[in-house]
Every structure is written in C-alpha cells, then in structure tokens.
PDB file of N, CA and C in Angstrom:
ATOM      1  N   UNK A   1     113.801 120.364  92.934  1.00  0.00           N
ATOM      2  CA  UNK A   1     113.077 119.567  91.948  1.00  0.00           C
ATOM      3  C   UNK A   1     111.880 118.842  92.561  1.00  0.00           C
ATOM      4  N   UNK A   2     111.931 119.058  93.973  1.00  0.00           N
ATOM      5  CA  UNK A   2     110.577 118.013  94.567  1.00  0.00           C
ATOM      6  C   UNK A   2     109.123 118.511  94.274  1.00  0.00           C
ATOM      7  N   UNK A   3     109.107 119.596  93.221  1.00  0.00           N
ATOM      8  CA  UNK A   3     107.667 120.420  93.294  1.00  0.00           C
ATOM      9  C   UNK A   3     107.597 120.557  92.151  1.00  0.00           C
ATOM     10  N   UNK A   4     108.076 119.901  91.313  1.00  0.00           N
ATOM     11  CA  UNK A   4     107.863 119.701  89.619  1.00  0.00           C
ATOM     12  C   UNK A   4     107.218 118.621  89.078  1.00  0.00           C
ATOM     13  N   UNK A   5     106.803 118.150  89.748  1.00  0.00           N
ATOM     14  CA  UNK A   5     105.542 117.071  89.129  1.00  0.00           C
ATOM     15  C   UNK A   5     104.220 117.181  89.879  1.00  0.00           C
ATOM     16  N   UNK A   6     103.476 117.069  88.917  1.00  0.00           N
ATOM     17  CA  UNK A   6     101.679 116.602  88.730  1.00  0.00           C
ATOM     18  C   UNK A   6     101.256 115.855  88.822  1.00  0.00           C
ATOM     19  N   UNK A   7     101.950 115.069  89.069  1.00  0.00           N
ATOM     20  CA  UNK A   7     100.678 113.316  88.982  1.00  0.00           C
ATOM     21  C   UNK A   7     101.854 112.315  87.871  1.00  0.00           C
ATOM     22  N   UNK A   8     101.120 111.239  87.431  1.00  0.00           N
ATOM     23  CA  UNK A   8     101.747 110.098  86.718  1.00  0.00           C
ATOM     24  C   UNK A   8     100.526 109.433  86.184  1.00  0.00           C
ATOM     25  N   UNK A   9     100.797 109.516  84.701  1.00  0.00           N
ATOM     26  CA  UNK A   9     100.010 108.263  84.097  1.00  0.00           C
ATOM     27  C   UNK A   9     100.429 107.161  83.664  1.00  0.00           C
ATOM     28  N   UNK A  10      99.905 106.012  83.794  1.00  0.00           N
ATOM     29  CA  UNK A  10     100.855 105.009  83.249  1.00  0.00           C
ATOM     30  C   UNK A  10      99.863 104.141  82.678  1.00  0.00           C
ATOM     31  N   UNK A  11     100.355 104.006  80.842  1.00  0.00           N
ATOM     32  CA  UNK A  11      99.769 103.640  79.604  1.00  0.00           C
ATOM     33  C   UNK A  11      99.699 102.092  79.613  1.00  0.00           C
ATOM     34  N   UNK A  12      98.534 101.571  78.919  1.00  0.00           N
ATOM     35  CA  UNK A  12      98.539 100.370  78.539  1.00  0.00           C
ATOM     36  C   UNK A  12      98.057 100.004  77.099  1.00  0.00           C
ATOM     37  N   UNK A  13      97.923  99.354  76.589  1.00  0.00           N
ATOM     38  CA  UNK A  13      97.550  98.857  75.464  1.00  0.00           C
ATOM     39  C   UNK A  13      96.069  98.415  75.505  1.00  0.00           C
ATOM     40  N   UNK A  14      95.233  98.566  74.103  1.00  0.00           N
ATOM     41  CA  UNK A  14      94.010  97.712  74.149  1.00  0.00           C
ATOM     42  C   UNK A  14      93.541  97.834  72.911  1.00  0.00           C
ATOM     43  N   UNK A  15      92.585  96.884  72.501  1.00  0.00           N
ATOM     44  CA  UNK A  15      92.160  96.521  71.598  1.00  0.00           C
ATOM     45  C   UNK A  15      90.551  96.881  71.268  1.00  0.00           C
ATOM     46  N   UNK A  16      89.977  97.313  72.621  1.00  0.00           N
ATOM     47  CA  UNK A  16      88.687  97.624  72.462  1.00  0.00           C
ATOM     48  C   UNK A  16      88.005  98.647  73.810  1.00  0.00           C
ATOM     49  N   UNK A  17      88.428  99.581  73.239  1.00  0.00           N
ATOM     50  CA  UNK A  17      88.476 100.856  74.507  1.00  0.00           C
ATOM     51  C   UNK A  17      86.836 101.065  74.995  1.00  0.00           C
ATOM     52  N   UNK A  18      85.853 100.445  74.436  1.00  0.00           N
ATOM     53  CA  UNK A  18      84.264 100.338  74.620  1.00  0.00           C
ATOM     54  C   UNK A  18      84.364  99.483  76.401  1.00  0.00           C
ATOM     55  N   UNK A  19      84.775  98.232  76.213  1.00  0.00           N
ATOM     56  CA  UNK A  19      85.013  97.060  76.677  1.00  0.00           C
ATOM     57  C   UNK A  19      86.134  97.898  77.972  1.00  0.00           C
ATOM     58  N   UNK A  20      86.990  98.355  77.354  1.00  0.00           N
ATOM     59  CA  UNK A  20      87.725  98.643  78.732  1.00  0.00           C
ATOM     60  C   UNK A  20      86.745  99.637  79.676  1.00  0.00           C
ATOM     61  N   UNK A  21      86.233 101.006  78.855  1.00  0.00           N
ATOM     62  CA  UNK A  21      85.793 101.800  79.362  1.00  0.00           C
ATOM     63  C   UNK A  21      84.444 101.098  80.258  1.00  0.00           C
ATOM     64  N   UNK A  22      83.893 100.307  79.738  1.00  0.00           N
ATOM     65  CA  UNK A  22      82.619  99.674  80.238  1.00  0.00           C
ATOM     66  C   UNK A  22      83.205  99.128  82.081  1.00  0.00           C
ATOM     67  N   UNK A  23      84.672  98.623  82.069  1.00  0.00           N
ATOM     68  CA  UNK A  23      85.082  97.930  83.024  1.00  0.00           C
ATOM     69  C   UNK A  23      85.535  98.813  84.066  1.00  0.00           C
ATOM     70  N   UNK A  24      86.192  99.868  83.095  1.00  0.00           N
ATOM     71  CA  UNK A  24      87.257 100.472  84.491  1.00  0.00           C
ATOM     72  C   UNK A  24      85.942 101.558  84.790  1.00  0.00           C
ATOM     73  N   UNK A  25      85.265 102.403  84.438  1.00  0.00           N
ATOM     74  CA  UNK A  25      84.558 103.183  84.288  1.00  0.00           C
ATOM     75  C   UNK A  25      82.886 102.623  85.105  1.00  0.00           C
ATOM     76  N   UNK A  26      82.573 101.788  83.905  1.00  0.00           N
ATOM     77  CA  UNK A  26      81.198 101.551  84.587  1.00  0.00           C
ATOM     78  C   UNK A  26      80.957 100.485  86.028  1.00  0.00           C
ATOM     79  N   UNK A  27      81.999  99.591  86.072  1.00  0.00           N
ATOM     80  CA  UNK A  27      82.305  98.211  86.854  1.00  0.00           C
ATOM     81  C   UNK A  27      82.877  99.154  87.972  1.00  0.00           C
ATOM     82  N   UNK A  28      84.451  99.210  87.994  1.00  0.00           N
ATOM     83  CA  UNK A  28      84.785  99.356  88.995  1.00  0.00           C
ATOM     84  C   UNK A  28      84.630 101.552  89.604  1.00  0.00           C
ATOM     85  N   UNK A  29      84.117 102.163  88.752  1.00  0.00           N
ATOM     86  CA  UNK A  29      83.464 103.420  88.791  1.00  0.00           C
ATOM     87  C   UNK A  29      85.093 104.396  88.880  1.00  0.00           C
ATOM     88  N   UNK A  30      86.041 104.130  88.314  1.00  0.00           N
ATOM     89  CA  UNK A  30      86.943 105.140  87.988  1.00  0.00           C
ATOM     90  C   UNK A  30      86.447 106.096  86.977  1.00  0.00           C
ATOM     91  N   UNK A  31      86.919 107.146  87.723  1.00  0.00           N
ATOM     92  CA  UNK A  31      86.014 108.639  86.709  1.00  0.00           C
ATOM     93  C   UNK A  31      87.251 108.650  85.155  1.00  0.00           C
ATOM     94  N   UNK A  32      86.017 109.264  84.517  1.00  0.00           N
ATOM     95  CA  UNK A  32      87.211 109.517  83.019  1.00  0.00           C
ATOM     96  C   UNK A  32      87.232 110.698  82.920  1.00  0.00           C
ATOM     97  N   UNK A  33      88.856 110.936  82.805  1.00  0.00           N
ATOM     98  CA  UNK A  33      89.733 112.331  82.865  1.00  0.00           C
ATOM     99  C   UNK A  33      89.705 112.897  81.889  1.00  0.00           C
ATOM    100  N   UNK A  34      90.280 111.992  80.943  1.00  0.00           N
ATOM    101  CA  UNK A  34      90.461 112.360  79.647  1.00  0.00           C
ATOM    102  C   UNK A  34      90.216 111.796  78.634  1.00  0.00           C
ATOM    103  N   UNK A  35      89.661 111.735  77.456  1.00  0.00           N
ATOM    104  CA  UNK A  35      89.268 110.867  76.062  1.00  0.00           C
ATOM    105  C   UNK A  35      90.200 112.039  75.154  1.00  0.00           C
ATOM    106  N   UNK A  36      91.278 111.155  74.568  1.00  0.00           N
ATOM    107  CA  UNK A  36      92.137 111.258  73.616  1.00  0.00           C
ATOM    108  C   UNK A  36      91.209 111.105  72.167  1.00  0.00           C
ATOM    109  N   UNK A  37      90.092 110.282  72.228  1.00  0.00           N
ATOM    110  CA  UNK A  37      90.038 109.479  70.380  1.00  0.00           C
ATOM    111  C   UNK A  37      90.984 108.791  70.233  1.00  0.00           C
ATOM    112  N   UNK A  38      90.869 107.603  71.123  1.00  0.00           N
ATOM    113  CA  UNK A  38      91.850 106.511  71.152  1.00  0.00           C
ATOM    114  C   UNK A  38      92.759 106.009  72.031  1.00  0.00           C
ATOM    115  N   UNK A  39      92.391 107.100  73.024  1.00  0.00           N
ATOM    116  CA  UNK A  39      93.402 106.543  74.633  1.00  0.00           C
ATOM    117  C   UNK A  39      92.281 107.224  75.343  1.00  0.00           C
ATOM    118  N   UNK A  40      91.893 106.641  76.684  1.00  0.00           N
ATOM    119  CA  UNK A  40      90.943 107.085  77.676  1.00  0.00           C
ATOM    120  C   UNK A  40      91.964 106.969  78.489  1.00  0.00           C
ATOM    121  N   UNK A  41      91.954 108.279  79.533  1.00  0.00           N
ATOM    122  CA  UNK A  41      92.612 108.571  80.731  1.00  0.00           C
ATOM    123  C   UNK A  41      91.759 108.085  81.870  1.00  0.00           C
ATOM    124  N   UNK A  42      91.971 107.738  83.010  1.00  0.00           N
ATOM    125  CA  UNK A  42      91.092 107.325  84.136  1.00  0.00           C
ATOM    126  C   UNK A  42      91.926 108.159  85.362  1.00  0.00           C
ATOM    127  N   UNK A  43      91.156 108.578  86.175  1.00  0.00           N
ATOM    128  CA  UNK A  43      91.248 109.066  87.663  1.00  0.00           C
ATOM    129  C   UNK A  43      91.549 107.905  88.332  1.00  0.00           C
ATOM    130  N   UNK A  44      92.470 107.844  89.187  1.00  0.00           N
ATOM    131  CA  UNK A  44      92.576 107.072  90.554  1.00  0.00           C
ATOM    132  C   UNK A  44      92.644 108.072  91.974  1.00  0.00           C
ATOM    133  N   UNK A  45      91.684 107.776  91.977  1.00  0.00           N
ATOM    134  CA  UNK A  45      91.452 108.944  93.717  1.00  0.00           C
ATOM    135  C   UNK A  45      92.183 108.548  94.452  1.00  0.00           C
ATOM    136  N   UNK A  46      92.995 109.349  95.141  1.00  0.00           N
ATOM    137  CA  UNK A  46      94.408 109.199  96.028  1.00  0.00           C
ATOM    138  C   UNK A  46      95.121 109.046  95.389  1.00  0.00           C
ATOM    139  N   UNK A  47      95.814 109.169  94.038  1.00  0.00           N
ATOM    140  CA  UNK A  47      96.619 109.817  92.977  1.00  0.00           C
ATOM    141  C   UNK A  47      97.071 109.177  92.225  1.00  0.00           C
ATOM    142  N   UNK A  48      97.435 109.430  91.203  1.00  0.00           N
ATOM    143  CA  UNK A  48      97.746 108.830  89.967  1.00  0.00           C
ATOM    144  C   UNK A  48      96.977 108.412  88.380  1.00  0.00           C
ATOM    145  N   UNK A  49      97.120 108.324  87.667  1.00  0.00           N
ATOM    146  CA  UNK A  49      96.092 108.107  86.261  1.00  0.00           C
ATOM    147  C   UNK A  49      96.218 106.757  85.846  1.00  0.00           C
ATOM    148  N   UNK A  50      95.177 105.777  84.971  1.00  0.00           N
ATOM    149  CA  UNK A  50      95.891 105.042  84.132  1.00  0.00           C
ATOM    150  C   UNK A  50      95.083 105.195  83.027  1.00  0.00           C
ATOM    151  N   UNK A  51      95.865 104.823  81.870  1.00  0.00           N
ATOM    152  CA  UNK A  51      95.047 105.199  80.199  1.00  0.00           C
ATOM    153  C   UNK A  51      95.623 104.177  79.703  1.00  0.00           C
ATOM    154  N   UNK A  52      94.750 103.965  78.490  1.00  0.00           N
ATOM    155  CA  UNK A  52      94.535 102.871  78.077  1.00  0.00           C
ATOM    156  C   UNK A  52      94.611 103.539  76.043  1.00  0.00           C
ATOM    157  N   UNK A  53      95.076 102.651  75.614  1.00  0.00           N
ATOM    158  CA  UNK A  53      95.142 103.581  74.191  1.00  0.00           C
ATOM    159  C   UNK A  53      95.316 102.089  72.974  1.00  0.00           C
ATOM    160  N   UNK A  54      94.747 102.336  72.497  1.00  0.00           N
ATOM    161  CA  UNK A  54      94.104 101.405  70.961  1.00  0.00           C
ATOM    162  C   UNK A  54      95.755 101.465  69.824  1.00  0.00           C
ATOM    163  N   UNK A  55      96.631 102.720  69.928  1.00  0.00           N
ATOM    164  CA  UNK A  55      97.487 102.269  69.383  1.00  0.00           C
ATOM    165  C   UNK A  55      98.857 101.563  70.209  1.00  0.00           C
ATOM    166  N   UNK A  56      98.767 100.978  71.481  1.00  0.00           N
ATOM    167  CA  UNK A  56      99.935 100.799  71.629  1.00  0.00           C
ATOM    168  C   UNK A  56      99.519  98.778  71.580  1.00  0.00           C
ATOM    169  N   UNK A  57     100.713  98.640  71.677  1.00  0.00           N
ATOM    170  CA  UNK A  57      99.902  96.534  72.011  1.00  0.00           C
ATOM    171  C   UNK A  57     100.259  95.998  73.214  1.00  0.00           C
ATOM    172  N   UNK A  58      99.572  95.597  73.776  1.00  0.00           N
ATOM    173  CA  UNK A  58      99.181  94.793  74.575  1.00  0.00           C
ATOM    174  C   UNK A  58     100.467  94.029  75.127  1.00  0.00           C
ATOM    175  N   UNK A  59     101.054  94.134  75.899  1.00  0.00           N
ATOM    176  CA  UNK A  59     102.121  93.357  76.617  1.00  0.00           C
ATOM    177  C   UNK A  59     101.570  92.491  77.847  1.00  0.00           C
ATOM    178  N   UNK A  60     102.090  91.365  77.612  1.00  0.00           N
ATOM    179  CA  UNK A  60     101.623  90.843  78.701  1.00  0.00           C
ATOM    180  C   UNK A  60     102.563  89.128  79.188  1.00  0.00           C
ATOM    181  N   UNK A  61     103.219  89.043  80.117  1.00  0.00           N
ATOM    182  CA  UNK A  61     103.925  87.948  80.199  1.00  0.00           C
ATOM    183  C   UNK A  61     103.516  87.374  81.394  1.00  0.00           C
ATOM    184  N   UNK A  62     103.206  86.274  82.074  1.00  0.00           N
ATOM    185  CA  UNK A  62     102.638  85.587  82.990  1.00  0.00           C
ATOM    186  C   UNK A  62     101.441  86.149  83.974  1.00  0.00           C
ATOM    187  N   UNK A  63     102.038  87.197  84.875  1.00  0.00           N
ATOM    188  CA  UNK A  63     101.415  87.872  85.398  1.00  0.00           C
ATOM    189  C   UNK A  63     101.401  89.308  85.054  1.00  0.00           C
ATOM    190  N   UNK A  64     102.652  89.864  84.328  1.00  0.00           N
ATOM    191  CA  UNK A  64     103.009  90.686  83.995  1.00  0.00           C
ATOM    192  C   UNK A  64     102.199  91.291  83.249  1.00  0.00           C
ATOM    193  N   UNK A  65     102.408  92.453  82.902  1.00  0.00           N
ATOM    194  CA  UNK A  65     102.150  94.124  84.236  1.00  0.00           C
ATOM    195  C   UNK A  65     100.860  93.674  85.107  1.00  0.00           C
ATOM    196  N   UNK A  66     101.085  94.101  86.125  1.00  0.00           N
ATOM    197  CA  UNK A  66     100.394  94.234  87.252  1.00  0.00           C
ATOM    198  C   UNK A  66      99.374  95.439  87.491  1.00  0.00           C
ATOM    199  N   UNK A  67      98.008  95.534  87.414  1.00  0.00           N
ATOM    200  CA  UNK A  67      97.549  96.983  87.552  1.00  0.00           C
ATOM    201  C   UNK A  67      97.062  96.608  88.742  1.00  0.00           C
ATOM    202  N   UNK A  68      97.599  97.509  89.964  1.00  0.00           N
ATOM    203  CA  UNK A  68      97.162  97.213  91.358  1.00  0.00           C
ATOM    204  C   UNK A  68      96.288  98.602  91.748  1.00  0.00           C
ATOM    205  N   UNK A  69      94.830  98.606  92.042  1.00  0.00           N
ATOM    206  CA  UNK A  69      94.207  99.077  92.364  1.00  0.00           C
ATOM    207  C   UNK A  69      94.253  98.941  93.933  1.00  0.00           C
ATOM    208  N   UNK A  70      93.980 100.388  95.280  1.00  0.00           N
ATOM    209  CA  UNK A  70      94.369 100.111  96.212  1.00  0.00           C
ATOM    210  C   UNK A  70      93.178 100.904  96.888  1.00  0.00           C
ATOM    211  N   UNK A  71      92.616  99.982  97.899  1.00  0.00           N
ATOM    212  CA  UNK A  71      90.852 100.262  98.312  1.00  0.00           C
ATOM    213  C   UNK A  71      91.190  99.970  99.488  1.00  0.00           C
ATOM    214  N   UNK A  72      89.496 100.429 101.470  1.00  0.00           N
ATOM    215  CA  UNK A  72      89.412  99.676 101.550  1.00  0.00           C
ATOM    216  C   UNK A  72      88.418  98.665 101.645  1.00  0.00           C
ATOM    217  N   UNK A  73      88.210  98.740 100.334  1.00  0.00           N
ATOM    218  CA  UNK A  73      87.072  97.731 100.139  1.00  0.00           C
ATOM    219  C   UNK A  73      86.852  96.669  99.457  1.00  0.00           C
ATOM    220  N   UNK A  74      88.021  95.645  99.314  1.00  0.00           N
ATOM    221  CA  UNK A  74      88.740  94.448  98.810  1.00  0.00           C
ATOM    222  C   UNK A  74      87.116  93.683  98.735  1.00  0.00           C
ATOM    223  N   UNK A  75      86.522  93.567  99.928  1.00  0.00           N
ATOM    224  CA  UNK A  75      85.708  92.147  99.842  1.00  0.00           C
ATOM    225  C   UNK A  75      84.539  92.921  98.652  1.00  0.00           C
ATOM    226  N   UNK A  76      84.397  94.428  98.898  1.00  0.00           N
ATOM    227  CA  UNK A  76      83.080  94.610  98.293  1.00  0.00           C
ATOM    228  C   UNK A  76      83.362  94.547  96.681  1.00  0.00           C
ATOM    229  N   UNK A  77      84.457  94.940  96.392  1.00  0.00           N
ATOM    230  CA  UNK A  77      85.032  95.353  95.025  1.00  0.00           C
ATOM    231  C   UNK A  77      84.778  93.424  94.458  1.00  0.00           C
ATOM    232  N   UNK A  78      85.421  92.603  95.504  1.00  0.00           N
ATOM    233  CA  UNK A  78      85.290  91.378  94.953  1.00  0.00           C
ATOM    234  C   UNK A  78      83.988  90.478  94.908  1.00  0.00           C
ATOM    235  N   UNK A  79      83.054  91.032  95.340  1.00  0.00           N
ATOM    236  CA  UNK A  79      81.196  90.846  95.640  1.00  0.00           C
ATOM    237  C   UNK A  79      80.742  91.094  94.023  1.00  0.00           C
ATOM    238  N   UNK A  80      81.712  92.361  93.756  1.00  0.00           N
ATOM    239  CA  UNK A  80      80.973  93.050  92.590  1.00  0.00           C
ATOM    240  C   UNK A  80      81.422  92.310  91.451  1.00  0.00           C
ATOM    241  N   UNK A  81      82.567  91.983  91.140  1.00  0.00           N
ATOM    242  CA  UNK A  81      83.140  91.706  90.050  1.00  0.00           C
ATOM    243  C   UNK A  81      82.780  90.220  89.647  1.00  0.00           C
ATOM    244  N   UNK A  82      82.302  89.642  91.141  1.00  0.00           N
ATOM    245  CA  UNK A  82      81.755  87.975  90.905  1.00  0.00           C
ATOM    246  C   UNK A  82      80.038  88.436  90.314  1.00  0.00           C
ATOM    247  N   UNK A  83      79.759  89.606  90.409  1.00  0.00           N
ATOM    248  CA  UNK A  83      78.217  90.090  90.187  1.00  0.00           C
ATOM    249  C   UNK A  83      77.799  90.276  88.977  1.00  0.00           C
ATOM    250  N   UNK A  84      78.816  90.453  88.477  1.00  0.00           N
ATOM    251  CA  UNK A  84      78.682  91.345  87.326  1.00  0.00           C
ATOM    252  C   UNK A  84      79.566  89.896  85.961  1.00  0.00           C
ATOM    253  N   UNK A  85      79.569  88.792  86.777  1.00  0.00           N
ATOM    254  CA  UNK A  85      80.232  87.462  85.630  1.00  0.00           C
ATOM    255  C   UNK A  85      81.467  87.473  85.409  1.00  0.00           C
ATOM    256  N   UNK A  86      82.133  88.450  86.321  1.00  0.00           N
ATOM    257  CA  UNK A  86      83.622  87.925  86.102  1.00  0.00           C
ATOM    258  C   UNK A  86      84.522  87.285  86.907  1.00  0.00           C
ATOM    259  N   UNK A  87      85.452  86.476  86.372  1.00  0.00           N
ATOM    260  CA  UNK A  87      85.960  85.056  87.659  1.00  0.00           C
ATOM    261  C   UNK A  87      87.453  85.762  87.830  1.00  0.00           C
ATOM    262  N   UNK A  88      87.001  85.991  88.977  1.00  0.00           N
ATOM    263  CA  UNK A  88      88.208  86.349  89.701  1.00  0.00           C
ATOM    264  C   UNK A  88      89.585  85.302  89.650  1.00  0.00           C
ATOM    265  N   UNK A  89      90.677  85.432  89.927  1.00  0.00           N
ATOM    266  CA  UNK A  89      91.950  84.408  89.559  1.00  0.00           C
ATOM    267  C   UNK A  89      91.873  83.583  91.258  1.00  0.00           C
ATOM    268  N   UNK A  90      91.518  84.464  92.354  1.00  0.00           N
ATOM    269  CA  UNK A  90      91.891  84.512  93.534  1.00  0.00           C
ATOM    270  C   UNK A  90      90.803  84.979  94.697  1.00  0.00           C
ATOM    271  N   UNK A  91      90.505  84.324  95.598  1.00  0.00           N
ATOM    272  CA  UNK A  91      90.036  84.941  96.176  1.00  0.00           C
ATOM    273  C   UNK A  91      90.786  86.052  97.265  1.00  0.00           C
ATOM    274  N   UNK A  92      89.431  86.614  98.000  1.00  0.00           N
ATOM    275  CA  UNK A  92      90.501  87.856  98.567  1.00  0.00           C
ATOM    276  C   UNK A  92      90.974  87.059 100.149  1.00  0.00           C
ATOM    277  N   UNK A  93      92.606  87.383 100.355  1.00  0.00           N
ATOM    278  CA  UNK A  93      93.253  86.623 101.190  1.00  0.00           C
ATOM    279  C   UNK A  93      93.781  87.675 101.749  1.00  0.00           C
ATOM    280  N   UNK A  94      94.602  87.765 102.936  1.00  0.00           N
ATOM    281  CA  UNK A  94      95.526  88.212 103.383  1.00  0.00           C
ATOM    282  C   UNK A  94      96.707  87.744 102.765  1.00  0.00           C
ATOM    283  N   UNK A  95      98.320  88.025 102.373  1.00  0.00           N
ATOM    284  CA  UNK A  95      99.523  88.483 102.239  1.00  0.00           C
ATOM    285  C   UNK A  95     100.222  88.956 103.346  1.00  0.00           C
ATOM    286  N   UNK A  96     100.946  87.446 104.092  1.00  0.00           N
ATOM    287  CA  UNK A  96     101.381  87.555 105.483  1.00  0.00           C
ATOM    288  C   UNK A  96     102.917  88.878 104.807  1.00  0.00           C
ATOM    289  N   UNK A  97     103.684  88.233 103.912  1.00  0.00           N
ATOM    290  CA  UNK A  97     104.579  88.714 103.371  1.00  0.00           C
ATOM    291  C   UNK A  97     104.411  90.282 103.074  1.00  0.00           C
ATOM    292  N   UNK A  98     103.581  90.719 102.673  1.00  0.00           N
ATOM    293  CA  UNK A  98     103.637  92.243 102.126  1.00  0.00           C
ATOM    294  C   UNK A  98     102.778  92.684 102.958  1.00  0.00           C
ATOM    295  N   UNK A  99     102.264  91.947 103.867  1.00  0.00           N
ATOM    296  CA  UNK A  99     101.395  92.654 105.282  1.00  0.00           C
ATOM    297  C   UNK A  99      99.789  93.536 104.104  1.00  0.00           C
ATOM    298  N   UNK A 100      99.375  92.807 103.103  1.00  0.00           N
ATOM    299  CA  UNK A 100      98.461  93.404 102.404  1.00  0.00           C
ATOM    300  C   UNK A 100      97.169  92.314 102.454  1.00  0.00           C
ATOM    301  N   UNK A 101      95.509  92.635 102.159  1.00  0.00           N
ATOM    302  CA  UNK A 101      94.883  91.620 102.245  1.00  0.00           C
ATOM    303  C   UNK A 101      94.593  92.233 100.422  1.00  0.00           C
ATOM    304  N   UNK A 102      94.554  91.032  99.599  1.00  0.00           N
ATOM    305  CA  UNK A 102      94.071  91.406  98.180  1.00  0.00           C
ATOM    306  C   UNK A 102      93.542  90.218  97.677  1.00  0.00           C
ATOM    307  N   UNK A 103      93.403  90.509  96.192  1.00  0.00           N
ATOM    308  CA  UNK A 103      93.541  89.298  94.831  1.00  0.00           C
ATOM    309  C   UNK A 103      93.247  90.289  93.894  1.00  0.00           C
ATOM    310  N   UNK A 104      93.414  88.495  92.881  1.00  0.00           N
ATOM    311  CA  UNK A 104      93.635  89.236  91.469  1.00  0.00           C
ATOM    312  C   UNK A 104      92.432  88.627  90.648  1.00  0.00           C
ATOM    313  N   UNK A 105      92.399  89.282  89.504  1.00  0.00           N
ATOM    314  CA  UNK A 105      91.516  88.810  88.132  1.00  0.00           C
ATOM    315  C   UNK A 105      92.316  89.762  86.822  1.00  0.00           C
ATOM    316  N   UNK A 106      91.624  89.490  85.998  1.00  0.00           N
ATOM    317  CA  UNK A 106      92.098  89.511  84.360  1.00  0.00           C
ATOM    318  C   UNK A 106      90.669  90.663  83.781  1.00  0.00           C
ATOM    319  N   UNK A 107      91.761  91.751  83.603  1.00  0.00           N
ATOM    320  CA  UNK A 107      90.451  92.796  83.393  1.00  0.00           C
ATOM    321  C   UNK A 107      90.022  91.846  81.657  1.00  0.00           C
ATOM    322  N   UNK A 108      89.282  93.074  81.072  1.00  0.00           N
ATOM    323  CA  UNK A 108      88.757  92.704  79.909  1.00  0.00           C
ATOM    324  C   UNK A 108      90.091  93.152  78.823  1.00  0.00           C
ATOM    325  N   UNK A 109      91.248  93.163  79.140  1.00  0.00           N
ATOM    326  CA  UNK A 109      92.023  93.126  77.774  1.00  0.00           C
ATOM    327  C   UNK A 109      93.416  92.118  78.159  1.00  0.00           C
ATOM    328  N   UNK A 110      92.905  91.575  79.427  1.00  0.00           N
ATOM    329  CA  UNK A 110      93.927  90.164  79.599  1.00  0.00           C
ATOM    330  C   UNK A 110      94.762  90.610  80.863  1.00  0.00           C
ATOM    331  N   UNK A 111      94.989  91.938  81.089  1.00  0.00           N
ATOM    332  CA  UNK A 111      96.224  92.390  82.319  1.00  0.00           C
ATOM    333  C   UNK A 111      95.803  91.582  83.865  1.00  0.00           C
ATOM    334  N   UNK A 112      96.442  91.433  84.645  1.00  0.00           N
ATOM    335  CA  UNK A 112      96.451  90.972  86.092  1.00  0.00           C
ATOM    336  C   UNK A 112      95.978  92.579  86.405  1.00  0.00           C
ATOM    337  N   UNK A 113      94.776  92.111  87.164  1.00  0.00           N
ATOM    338  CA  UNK A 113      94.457  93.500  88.138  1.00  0.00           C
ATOM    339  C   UNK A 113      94.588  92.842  89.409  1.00  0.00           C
ATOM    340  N   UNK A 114      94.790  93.393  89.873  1.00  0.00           N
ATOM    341  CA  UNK A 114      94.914  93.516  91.754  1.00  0.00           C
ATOM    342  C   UNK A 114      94.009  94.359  92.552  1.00  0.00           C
ATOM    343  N   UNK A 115      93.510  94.036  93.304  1.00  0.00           N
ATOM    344  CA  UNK A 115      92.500  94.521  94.049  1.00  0.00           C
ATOM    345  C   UNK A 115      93.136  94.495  95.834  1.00  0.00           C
ATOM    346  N   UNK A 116      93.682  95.842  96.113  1.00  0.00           N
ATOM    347  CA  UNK A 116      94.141  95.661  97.657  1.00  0.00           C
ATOM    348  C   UNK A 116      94.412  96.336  98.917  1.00  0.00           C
ATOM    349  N   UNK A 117      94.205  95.710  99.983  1.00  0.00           N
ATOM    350  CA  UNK A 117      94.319  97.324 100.415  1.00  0.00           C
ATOM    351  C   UNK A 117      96.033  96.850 101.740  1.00  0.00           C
ATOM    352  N   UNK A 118      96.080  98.170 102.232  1.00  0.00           N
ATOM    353  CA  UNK A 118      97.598  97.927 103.003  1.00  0.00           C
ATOM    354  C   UNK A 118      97.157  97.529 104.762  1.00  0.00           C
ATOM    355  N   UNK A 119      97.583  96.761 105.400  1.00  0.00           N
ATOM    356  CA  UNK A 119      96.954  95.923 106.508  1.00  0.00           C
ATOM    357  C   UNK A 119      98.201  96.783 107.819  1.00  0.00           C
TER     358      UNK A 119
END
C-alpha cells in the first residue's frame, strides 16, 4: 500500500476566493493547480496542495487550524508581508522547543498562517 498515493490536499473554507487568490497566489507566489468555480487548488513545492472553496465555512478556534507554510526564507517572506500592509501576529523568532525559527499572521480569511523553516 506504500505506492498508492499522490499527494494530499487539505481544504479550507472562504468567503472571498478573489482575496484569497490575490494572497496565496499573488503575495506569497503559490502556483494555481486547479480552479474548481469555487475552490482554487494551490501547489506547495516540496509537496502537498491546499484549496480553498466558497462552499465550505470557515472554522476557526483560537489559533486553530494552523496553515504552516515551510521555507528557507522566513525573514524574506516576513519583509514581504510587512510590504505589502499586513501585520504579522509575531515576529520571526527561533522555537528552542520544536528546534524551528518561524511566526505567524492571519491570512485574508482569518486562519493562523505560519511561516517556517526546520533549524
């Protein structure tokens, strides 16, 4: 069974797929895989998908779900996102505990993104 899967997408909710696409797409430059008409698929280079889709809703509890993007280019990704008017939650730190240097911000439909790479 170890040669029966393709990849993994993992769905989120949104309310304004213009606004997301503008973020994940034009901001942080994830390629688009797929356009449903109502869910946009995104590439994550070094594997995996995430999509985003207008009919599901929006979950979201403190920090909860987590979309952790994994670079290594933490400081530049966080240069850009202060560039472009958006306030980061965190600046970028080291994580003695998970041996990771990251942070976070609040894309454009409310989720915790993570920005990080492995140390």
């Amino acid at each position: 069974m170890k040669d029966i899967w393709n990849g993994s997408v993992v769905f989120f909710g949104t309310k304004n797929l213009k606004k997301t696409h503008e973020f994940y797409s034009g901001i942080l430059g994830l390629k688009l895989y797929l356009d449903q008409k109502g869910c946009l698929i995104y590439d994550v280079n070094g594997g995996g998908m995430i999509g985003f889709c207008e009919h599901l809703e929006r979950i979201q509890v403190y920090k909860s779900p987590i979309i952790t993007l994994v670079t290594e280019k933490v400081d530049e990704i966080y240069d850009l996102i202060v560039s472009k008017n958006f306030n980061p939650i965190t600046s970028p730190e080291k994580n003695e505990k998970y041996n990771i240097y990251h942070f976070f911000m609040k894309d454009p439909n409310g989720y915790t993104l993570e920005i990080q790479k492995f140390l």
